[in-house]
Protein backbone atom coordinates (compact mmCIF):
# COMPACT_ATOMS: atom_id res chain seq x y z
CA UNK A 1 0.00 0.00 0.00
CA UNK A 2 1.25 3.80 -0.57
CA UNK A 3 2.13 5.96 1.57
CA UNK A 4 1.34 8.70 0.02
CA UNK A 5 1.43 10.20 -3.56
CA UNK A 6 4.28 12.72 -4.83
CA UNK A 7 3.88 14.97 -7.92
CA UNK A 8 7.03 16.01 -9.89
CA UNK A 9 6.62 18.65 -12.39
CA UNK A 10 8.14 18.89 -15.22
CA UNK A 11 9.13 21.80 -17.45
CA UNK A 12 7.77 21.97 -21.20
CA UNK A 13 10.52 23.81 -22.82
CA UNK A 14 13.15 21.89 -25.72
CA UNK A 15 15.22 25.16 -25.54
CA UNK A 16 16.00 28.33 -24.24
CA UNK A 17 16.13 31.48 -26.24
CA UNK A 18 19.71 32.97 -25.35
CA UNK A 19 19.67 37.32 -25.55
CA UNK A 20 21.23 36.81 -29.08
CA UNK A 21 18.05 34.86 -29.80
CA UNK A 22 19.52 31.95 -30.57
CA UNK A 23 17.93 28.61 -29.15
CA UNK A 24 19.97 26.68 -26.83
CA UNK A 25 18.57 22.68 -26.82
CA UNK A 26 17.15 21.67 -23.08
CA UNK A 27 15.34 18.95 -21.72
CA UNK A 28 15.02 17.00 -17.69
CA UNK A 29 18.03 16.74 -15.71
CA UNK A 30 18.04 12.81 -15.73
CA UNK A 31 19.78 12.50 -12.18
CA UNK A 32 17.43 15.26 -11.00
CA UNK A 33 14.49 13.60 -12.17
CA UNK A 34 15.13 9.87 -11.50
CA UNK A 35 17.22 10.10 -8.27
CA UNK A 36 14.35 11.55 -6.50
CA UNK A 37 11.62 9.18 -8.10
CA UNK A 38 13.70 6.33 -7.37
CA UNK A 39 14.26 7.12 -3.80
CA UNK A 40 10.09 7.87 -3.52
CA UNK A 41 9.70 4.88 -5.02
CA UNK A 42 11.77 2.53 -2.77
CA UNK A 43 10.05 4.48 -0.09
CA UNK A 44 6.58 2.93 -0.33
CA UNK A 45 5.45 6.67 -2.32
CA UNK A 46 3.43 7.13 -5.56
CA UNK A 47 5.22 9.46 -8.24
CA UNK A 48 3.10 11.40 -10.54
CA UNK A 49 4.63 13.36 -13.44
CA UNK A 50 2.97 16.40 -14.71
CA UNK A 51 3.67 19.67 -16.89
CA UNK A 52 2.65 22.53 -18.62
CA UNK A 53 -0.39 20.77 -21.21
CA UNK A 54 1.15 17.48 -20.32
CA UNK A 55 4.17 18.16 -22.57
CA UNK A 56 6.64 15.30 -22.13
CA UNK A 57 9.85 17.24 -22.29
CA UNK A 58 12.86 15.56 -23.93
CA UNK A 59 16.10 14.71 -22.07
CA UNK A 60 19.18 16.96 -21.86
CA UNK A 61 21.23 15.39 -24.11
CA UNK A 62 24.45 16.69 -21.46
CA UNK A 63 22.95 14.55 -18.50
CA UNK A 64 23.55 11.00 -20.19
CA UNK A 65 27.23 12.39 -20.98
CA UNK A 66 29.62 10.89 -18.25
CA UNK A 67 31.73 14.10 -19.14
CA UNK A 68 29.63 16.02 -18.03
CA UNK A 69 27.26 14.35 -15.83
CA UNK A 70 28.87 11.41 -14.34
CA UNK A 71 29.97 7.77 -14.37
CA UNK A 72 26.48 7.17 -13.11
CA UNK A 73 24.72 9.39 -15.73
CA UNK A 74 23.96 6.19 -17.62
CA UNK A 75 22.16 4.89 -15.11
CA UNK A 76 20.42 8.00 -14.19
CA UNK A 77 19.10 8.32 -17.78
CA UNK A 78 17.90 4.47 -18.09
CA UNK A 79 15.71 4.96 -14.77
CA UNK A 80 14.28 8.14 -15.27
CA UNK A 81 13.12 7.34 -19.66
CA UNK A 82 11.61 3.36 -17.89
CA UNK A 83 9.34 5.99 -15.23
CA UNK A 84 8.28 8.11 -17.52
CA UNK A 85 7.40 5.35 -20.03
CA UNK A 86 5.80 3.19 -17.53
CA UNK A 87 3.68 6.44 -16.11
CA UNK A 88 2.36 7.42 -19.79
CA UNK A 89 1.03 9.82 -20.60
CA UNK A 90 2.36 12.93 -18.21
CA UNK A 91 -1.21 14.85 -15.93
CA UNK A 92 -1.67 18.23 -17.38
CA UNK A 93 -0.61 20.78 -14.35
CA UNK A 94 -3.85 22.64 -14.72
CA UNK A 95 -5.86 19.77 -14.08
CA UNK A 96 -3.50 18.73 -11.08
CA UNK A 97 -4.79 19.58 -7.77
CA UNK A 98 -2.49 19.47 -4.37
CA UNK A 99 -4.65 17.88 -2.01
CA UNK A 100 -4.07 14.42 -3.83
CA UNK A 101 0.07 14.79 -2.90
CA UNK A 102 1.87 14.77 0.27
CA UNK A 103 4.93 16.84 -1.50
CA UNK A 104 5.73 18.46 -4.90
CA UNK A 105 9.17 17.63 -6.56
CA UNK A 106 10.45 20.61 -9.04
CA UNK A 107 13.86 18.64 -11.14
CA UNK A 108 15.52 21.12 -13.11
CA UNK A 109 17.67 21.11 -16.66
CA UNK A 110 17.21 24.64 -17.86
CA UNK A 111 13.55 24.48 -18.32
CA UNK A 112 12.41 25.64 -15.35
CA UNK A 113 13.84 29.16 -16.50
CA UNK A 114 11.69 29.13 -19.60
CA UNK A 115 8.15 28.06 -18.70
CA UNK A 116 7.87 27.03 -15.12
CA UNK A 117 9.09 30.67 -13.36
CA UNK A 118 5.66 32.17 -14.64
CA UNK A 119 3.38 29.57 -14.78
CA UNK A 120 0.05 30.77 -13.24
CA UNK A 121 -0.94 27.09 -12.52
CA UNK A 122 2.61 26.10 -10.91
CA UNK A 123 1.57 29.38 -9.06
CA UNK A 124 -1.52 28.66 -7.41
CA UNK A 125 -0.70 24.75 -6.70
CA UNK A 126 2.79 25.79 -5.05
CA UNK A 127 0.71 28.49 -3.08
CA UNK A 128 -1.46 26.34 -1.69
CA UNK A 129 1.49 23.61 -0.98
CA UNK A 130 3.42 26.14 0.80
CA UNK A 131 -0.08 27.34 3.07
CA UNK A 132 -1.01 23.44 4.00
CA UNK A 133 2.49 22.74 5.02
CA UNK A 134 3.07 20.53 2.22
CA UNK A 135 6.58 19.55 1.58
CA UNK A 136 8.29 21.39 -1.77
CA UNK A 137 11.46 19.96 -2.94
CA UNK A 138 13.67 21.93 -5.72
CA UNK A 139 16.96 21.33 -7.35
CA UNK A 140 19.46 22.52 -9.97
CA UNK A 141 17.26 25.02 -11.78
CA UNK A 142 14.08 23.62 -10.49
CA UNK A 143 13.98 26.47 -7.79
CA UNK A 144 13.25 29.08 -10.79
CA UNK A 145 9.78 27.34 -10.48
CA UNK A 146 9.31 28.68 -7.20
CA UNK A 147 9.20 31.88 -8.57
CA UNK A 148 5.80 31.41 -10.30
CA UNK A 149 3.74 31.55 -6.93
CA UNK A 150 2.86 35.35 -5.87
CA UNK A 151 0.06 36.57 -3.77
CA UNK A 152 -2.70 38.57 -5.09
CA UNK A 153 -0.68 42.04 -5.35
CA UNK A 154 2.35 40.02 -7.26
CA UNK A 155 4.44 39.99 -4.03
CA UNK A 156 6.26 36.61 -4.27
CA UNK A 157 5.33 33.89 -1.45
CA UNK A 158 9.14 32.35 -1.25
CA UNK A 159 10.50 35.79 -0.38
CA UNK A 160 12.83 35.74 2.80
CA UNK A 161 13.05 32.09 2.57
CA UNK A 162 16.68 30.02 3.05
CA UNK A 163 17.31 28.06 -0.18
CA UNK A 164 19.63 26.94 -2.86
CA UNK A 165 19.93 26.37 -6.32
CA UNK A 166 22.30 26.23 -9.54
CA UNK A 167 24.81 29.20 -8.70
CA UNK A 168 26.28 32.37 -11.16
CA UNK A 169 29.32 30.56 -10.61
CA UNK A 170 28.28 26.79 -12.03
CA UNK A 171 26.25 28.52 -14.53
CA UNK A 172 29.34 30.46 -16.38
CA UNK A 173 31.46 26.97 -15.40
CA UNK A 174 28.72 25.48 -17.36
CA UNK A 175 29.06 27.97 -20.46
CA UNK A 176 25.82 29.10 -20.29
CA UNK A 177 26.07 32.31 -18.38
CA UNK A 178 26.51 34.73 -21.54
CA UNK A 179 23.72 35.13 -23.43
CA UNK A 180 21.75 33.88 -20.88
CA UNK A 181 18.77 36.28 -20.25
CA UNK A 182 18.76 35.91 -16.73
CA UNK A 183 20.53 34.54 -14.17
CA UNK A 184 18.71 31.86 -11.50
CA UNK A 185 20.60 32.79 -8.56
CA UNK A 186 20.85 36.40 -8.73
CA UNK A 187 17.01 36.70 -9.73
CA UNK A 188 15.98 34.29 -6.52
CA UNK A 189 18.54 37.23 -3.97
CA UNK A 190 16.86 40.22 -6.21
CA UNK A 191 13.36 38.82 -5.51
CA UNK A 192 14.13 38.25 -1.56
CA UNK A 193 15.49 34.93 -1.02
CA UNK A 194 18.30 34.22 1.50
CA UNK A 195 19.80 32.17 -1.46
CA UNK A 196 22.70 29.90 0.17
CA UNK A 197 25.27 28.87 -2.32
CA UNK A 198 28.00 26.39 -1.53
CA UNK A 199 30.82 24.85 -3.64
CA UNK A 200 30.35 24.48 -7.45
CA UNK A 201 29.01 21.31 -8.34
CA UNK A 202 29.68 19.61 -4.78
CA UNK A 203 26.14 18.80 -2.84
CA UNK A 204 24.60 21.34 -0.95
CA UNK A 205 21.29 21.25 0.26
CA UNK A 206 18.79 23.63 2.34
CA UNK A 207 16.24 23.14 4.34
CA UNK A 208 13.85 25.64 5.27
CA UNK A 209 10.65 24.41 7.38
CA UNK A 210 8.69 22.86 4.40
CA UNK A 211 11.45 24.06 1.70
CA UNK A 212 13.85 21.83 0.81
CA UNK A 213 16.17 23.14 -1.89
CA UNK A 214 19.40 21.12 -3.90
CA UNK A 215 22.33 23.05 -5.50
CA UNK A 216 22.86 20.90 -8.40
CA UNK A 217 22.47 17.36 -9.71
CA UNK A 218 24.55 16.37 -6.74
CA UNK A 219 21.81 17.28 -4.55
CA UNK A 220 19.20 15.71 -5.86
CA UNK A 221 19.43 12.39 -3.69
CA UNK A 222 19.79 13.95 -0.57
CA UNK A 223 16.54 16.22 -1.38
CA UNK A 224 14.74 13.42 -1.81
CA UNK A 225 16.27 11.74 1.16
CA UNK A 226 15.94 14.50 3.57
CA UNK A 227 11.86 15.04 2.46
CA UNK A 228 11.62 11.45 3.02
CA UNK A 229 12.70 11.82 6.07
CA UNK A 230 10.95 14.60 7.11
CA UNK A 231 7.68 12.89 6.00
CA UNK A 232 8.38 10.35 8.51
């Protein structure tokens, strides 16, 4: 029997339009995205995937490259493409509701800075997450998605909250920095947040009452670990 259900959402976006307008190719993080599943999973926990019109993003092609993502990237990628395949077809966010989940999972890949920061629906769900005491988990660039829920004068909910996510620093390490038309960290300390960076690439993870917030791919097992945990 479950213990529960979690929702991931997913971004929508297959690239990012860079200030020279150029489009930069994107997809899920697969560590991001099948780290935490596969630690809900073992668990006893239900894992939902939804996004924006039910869009099944693609993967980004730089998480299944060991270069770049790991000696376990392989792995990574093979568990999070047999989830999504075995879930089907992904729940449409505006159809999602919260009170069905015990916590909402936000993976990142770049996505999250094209669709997710504004998404009205993200909004309201996260909004009412955050006032049940629901348990919201972020990582990488999955934090940008935080961004989308504001009260009704526009003022934004996560303001004044600890948390981490993909720094200035790993973001020009990564190459993407130029051109990019804004940056995740600096927009989450410009907004409010008590952003908390630690060493590039290395895990770091924040917890902040219901808030649980990775740094980078590196973080995304102890996210899901430590919301596990808390759920206990």
């Amino acid at each position: 029997m479950s213990k529960g259900k979690v929702l991931i959402v997913m971004s929508a976006a297959s690239f990012w339009e860079r200030t020279d307008g150029s489009k930069y190719p994107t997809g899920y993080w697969a560590e991001e995205l099948a780290a935490p599943h596969e630690k809900f999973v073992e668990a006893g926990y239900t894992v939902d995937f939804a996004s924006p019109g039910g869009v099944l993003q693609p993967l980004d092609e730089h998480s299944a490259d060991p270069a770049v993502a790991g000696e376990e990237c392989g792995r990574h990628v093979a568990h999070a493409r047999k989830a999504l395949e075995e879930f089907g077809s992904l729940l449409k966010l505006d159809e999602v509701g919260i009170d069905d989940y015990v916590a909402v999972v936000l993976p990142g890949g770049h996505g999250p800075v094209v669709d997710l920061f504004q998404d009205a629906d993200l909004g309201r769900l996260l909004a009412k997450a955050d006032k049940e005491g629901k348990l919201i988990g972020a990582v990488c660039h999955g934090p940008a998605a935080l961004l989308s829920a504001k009260d009704e004068d526009g003022n934004w909910l996560f303001a004044g909250r600890r948390m981490t996510a993909f720094t200035d620093e790993e973001e020009r390490l990564f190459g993407t920095a130029e051109g990019a038309p804004w940056l995740l960290a600096s927009r989450l300390r410009e907004l409010g947040a008590d952003h908390v960076g630690g060493a590039a690439y290395q895990q770091h993870n924040v917890i902040d009452g219901n808030l649980f917030t990775g740094q980078n791919p590196a973080s995304s097992t102890r996210l899901a670990e430590d919301m596990i945990t808390a759920l206990r």
